[in-house]
PDB file of N, CA and C in Angstrom:
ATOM      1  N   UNK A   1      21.862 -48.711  54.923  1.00  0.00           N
ATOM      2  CA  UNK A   1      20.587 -48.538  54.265  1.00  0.00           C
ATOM      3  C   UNK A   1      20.823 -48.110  52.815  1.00  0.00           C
ATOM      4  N   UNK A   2      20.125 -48.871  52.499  1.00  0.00           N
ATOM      5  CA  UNK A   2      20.135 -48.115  50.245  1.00  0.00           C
ATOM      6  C   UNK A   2      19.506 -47.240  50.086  1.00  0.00           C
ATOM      7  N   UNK A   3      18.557 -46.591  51.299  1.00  0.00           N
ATOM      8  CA  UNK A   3      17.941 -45.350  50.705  1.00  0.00           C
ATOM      9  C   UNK A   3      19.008 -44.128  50.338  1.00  0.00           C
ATOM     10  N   UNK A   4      20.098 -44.076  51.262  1.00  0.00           N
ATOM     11  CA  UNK A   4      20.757 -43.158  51.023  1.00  0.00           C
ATOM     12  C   UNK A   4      21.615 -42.969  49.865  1.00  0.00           C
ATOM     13  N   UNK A   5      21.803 -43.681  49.009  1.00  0.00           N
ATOM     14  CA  UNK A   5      22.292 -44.305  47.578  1.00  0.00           C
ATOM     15  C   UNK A   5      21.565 -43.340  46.524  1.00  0.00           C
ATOM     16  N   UNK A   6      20.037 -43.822  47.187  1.00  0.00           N
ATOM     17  CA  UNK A   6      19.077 -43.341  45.539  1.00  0.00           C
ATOM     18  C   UNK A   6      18.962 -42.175  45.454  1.00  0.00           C
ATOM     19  N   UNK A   7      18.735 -41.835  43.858  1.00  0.00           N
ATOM     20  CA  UNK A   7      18.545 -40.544  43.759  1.00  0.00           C
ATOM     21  C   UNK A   7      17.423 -39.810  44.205  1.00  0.00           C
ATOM     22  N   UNK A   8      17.185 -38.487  43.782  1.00  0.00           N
ATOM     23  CA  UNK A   8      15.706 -37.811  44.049  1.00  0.00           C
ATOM     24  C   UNK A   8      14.529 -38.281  44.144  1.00  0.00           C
ATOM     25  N   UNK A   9      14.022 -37.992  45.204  1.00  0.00           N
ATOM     26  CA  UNK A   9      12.575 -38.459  45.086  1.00  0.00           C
ATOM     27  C   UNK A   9      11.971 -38.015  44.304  1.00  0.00           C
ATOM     28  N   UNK A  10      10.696 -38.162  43.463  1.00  0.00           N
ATOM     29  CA  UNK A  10       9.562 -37.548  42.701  1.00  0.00           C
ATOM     30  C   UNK A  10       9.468 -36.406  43.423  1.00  0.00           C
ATOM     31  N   UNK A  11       8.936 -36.290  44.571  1.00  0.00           N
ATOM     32  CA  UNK A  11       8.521 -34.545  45.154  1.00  0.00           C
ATOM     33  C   UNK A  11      10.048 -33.964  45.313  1.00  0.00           C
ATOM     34  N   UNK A  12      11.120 -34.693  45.355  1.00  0.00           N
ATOM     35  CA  UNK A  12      11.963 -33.351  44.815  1.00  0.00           C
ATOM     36  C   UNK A  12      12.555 -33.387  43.632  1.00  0.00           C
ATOM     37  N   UNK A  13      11.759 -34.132  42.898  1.00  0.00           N
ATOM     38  CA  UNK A  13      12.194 -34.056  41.252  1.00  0.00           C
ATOM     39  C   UNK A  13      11.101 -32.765  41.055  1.00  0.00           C
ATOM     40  N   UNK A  14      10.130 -32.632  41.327  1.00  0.00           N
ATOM     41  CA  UNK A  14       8.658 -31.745  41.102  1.00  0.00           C
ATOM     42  C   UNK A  14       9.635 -30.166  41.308  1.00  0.00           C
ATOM     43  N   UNK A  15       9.740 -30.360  42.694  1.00  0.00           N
ATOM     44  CA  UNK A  15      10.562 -29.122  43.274  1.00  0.00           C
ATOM     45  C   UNK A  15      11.422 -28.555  42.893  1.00  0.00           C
ATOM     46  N   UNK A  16      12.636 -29.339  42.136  1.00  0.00           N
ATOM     47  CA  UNK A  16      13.524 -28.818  41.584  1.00  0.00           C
ATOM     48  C   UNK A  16      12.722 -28.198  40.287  1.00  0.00           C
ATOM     49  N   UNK A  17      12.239 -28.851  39.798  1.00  0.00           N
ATOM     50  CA  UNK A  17      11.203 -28.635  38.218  1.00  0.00           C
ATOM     51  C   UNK A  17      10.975 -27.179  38.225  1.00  0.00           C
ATOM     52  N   UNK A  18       9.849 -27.624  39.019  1.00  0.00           N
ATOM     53  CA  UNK A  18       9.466 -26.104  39.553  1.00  0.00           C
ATOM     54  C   UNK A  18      10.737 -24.897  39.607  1.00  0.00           C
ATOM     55  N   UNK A  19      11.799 -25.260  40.413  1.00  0.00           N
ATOM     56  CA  UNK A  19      12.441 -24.378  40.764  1.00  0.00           C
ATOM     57  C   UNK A  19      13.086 -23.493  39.483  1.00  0.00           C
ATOM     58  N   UNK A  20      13.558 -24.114  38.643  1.00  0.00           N
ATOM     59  CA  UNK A  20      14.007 -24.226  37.220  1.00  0.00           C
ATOM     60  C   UNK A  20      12.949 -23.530  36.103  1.00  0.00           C
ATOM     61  N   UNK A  21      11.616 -23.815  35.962  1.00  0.00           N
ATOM     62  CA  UNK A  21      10.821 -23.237  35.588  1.00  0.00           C
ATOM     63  C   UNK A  21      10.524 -22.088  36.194  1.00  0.00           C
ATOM     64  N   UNK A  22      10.591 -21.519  37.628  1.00  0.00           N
ATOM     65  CA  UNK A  22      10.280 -20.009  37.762  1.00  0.00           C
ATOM     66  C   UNK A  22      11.469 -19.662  37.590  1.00  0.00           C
ATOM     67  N   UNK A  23      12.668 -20.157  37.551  1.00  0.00           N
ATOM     68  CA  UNK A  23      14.444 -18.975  37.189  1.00  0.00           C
ATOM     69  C   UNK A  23      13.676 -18.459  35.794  1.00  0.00           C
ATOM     70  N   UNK A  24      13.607 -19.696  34.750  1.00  0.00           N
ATOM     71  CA  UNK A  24      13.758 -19.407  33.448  1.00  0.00           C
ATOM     72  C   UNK A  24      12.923 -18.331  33.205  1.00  0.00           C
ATOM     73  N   UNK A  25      11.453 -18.422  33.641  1.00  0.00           N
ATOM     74  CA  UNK A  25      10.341 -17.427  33.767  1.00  0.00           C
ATOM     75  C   UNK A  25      10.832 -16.064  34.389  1.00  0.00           C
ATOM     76  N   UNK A  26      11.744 -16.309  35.234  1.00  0.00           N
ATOM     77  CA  UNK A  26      12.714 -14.666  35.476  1.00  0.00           C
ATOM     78  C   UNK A  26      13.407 -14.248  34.554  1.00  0.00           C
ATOM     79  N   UNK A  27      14.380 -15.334  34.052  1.00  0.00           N
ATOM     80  CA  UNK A  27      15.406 -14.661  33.056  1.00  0.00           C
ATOM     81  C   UNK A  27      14.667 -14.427  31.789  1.00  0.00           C
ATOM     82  N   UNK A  28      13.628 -14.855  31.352  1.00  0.00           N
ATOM     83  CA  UNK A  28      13.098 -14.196  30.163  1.00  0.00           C
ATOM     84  C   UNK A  28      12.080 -12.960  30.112  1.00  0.00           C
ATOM     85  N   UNK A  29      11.725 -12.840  31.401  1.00  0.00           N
ATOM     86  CA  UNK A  29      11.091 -11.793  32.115  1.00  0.00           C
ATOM     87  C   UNK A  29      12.253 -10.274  32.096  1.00  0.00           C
ATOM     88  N   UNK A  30      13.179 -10.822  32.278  1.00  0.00           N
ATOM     89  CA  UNK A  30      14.466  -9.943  32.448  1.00  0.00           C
ATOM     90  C   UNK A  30      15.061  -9.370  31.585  1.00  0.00           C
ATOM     91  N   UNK A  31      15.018 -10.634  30.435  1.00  0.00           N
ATOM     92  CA  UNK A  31      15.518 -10.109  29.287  1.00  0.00           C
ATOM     93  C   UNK A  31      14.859  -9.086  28.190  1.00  0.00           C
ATOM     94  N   UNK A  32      13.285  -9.592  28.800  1.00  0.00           N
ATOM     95  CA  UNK A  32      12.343  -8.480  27.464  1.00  0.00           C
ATOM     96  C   UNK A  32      12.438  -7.420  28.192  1.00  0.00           C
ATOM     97  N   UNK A  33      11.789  -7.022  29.522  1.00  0.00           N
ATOM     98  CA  UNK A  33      12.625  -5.904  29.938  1.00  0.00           C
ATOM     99  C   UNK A  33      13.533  -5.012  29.718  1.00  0.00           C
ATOM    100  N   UNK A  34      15.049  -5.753  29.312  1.00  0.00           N
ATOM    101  CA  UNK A  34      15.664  -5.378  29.175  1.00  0.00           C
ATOM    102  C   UNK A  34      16.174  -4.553  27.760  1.00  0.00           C
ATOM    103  N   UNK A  35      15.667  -5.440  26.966  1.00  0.00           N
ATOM    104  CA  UNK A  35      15.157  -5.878  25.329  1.00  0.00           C
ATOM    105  C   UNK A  35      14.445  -4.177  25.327  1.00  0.00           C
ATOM    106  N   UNK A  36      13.600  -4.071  25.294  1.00  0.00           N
ATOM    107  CA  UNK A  36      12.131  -3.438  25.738  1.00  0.00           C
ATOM    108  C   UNK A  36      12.841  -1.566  25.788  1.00  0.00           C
ATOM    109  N   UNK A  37      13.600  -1.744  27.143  1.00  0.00           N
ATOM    110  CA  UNK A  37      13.859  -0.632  28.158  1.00  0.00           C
ATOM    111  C   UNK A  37      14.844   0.207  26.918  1.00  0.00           C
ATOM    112  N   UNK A  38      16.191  -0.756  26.560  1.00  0.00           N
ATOM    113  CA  UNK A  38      16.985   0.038  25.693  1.00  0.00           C
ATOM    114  C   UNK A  38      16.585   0.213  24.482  1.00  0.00           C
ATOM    115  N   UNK A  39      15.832  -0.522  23.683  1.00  0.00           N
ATOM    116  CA  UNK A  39      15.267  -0.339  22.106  1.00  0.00           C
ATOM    117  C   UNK A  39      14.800   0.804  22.172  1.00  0.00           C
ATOM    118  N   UNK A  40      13.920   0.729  23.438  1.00  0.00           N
ATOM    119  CA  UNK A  40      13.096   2.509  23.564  1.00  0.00           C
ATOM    120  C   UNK A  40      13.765   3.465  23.763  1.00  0.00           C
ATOM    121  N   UNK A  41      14.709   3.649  24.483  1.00  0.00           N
ATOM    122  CA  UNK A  41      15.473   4.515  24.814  1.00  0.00           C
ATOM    123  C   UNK A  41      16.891   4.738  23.624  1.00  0.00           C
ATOM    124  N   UNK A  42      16.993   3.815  23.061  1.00  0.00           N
ATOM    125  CA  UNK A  42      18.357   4.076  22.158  1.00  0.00           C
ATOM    126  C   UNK A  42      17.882   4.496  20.439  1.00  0.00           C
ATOM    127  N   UNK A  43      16.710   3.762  20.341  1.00  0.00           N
ATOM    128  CA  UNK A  43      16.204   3.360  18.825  1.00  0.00           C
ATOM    129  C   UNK A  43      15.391   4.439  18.316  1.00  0.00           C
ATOM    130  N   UNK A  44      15.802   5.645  17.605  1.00  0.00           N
ATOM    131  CA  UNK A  44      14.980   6.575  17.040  1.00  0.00           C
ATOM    132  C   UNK A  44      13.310   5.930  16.810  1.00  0.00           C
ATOM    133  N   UNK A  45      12.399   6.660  16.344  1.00  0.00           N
ATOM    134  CA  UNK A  45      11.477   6.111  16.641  1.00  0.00           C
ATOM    135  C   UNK A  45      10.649   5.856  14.631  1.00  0.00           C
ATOM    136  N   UNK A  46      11.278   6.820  14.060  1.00  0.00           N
ATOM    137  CA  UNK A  46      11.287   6.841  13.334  1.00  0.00           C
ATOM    138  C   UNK A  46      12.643   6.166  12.268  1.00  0.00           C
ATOM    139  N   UNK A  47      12.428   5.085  11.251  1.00  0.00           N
ATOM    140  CA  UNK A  47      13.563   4.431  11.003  1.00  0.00           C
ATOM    141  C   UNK A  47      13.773   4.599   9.592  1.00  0.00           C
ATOM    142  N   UNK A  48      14.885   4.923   9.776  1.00  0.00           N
ATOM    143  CA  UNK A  48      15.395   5.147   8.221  1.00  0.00           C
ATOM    144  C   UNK A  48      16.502   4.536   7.950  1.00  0.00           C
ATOM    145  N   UNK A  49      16.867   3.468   8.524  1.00  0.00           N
ATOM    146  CA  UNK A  49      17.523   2.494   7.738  1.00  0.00           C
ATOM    147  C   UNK A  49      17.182   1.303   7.778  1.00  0.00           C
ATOM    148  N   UNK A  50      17.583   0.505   7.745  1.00  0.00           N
ATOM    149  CA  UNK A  50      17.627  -1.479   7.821  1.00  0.00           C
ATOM    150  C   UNK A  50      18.114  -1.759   9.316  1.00  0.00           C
ATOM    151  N   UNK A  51      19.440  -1.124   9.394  1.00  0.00           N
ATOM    152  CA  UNK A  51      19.884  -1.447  10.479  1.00  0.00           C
ATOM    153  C   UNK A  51      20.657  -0.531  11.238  1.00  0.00           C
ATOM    154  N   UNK A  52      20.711  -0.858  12.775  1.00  0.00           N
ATOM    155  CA  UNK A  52      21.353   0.308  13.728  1.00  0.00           C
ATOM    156  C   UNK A  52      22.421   0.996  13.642  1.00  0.00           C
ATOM    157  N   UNK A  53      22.332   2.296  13.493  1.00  0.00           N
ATOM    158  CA  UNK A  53      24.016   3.153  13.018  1.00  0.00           C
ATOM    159  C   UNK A  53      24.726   3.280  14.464  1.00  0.00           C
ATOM    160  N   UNK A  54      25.874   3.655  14.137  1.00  0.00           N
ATOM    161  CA  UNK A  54      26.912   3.276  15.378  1.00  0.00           C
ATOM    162  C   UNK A  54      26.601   4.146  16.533  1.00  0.00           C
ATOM    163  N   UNK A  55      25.869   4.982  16.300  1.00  0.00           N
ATOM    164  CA  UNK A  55      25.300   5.715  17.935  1.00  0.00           C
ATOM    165  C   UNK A  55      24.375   5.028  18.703  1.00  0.00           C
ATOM    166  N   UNK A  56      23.309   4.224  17.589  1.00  0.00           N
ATOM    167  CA  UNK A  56      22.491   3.546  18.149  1.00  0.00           C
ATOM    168  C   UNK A  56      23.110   2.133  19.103  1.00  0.00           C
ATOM    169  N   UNK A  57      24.013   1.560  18.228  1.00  0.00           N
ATOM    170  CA  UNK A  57      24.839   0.438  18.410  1.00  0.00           C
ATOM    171  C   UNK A  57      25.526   0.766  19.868  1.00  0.00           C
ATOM    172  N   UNK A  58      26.089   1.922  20.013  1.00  0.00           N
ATOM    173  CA  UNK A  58      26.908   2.051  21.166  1.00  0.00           C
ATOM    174  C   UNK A  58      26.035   2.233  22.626  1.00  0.00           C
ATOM    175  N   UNK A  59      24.667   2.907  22.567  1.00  0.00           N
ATOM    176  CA  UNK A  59      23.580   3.091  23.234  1.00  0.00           C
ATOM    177  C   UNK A  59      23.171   1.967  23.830  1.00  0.00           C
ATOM    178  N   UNK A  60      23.094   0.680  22.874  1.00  0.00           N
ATOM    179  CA  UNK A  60      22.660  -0.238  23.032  1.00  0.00           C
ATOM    180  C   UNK A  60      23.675  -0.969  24.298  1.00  0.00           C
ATOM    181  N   UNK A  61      24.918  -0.925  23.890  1.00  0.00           N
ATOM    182  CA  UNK A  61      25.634  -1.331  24.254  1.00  0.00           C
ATOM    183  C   UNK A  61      25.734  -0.991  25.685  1.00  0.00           C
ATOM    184  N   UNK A  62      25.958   0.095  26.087  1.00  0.00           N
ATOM    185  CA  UNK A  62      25.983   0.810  27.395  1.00  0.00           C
ATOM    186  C   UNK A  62      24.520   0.393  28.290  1.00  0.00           C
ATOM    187  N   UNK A  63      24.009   0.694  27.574  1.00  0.00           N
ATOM    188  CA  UNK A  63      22.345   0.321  28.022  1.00  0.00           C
ATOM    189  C   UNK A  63      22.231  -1.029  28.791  1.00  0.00           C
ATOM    190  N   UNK A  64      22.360  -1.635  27.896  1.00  0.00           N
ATOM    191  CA  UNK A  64      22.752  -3.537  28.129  1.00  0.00           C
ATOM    192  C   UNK A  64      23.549  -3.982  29.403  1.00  0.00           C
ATOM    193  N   UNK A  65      25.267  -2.921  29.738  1.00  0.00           N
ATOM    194  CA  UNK A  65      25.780  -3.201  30.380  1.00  0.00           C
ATOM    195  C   UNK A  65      25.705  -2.607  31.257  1.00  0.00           C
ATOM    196  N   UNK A  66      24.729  -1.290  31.494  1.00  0.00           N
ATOM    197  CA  UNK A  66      24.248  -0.396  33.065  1.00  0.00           C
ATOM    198  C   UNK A  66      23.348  -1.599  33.557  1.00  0.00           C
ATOM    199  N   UNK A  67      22.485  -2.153  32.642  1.00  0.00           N
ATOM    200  CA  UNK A  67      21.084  -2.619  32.957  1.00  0.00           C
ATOM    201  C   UNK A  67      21.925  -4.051  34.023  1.00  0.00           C
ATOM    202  N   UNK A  68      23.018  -4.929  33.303  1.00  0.00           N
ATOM    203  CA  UNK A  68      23.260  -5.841  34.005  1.00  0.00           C
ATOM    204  C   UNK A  68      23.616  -5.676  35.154  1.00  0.00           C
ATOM    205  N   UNK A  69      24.967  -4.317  35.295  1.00  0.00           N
ATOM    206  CA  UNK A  69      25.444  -4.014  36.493  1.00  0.00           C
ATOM    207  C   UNK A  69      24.189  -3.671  37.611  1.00  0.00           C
ATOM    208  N   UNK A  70      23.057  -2.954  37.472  1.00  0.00           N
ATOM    209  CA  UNK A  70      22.165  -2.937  38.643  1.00  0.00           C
ATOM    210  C   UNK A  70      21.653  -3.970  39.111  1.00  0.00           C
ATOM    211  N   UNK A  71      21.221  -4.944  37.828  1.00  0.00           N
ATOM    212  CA  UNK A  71      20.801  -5.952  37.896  1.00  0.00           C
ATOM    213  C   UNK A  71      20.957  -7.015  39.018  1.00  0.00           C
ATOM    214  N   UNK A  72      22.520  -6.897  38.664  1.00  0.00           N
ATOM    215  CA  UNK A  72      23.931  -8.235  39.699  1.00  0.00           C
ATOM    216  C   UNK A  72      23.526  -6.766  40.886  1.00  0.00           C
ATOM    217  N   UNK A  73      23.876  -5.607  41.281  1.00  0.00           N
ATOM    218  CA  UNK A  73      24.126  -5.033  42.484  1.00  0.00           C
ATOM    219  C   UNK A  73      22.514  -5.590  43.581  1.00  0.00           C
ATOM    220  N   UNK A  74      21.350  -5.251  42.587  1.00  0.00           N
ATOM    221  CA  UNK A  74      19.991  -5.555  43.664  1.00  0.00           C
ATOM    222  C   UNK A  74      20.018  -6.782  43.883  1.00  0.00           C
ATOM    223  N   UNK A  75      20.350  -7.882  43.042  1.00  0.00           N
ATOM    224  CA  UNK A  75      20.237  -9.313  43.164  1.00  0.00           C
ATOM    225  C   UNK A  75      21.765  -9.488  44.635  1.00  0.00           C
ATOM    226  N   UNK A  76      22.441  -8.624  44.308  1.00  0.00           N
ATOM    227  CA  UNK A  76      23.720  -9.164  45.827  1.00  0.00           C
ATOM    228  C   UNK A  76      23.334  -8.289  46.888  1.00  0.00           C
ATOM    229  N   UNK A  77      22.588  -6.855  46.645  1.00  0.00           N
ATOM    230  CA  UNK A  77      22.089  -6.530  48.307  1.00  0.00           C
ATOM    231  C   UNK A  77      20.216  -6.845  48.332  1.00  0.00           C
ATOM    232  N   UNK A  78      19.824  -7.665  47.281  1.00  0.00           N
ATOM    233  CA  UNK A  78      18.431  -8.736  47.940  1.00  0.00           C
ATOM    234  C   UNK A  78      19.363 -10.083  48.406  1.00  0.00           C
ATOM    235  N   UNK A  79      20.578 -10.492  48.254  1.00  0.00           N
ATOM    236  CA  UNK A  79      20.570 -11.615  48.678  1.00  0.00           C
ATOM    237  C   UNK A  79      21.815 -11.717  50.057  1.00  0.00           C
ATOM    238  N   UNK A  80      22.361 -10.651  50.326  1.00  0.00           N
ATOM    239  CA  UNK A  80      23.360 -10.574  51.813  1.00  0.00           C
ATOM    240  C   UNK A  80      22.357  -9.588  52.792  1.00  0.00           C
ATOM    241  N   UNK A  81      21.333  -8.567  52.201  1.00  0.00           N
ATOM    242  CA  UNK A  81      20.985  -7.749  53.003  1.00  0.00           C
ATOM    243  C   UNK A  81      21.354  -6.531  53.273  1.00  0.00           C
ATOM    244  N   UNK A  82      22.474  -6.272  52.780  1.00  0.00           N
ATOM    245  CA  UNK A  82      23.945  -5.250  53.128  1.00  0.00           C
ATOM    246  C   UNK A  82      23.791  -5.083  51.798  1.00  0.00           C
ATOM    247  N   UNK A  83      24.501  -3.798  51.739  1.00  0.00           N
ATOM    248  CA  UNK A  83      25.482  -3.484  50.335  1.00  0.00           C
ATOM    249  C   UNK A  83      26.969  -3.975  50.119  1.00  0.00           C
ATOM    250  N   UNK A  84      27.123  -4.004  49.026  1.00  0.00           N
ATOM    251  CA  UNK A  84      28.302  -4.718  48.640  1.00  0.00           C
ATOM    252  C   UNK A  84      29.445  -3.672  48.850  1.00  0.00           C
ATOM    253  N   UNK A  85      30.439  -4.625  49.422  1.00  0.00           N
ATOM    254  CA  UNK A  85      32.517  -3.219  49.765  1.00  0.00           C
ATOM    255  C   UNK A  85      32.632  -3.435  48.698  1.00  0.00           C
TER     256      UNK A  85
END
């Protein structure tokens, strides 16, 4: 049979679409969040320069890389059920 040859059907061209459009709608969801969470927390509120001095810079930094590590830990015990060895 040649059906098994062809590619995607339309309803799972839609589906995948879809599927792809709500990730992206997460990861930019994720990122202002993220964006959002450390600016507030690292970024004096009051600014007196142009740009971030190295305490701010390092804040940021840490911030960024706690935020991912929970990030990856809830996304691997929402997706085994378990916590990770």
């Amino acid at each position: 049979m040649a059906a098994s040859n062809a590619g995607p059907s339309a309803l799972e061209k839609e589906q995948i679409f879809g599927m792809a459009e709500k990730e992206m709608e997460y990861r930019v969801e994720l990122f202002n969040k993220l964006t959002s969470t450390c600016f507030n927390k690292c970024v004096e509120k009051k600014y007196k320069e142009s740009e971030l001095n190295m305490g701010e810079n390092s804040c940021i930094d840490r911030c960024v890389s706690k935020y991912w590590q929970v990030n990856n830990l809830v996304g691997q015990l929402l997706g085994t059920g378990r916590p990770p060895m």
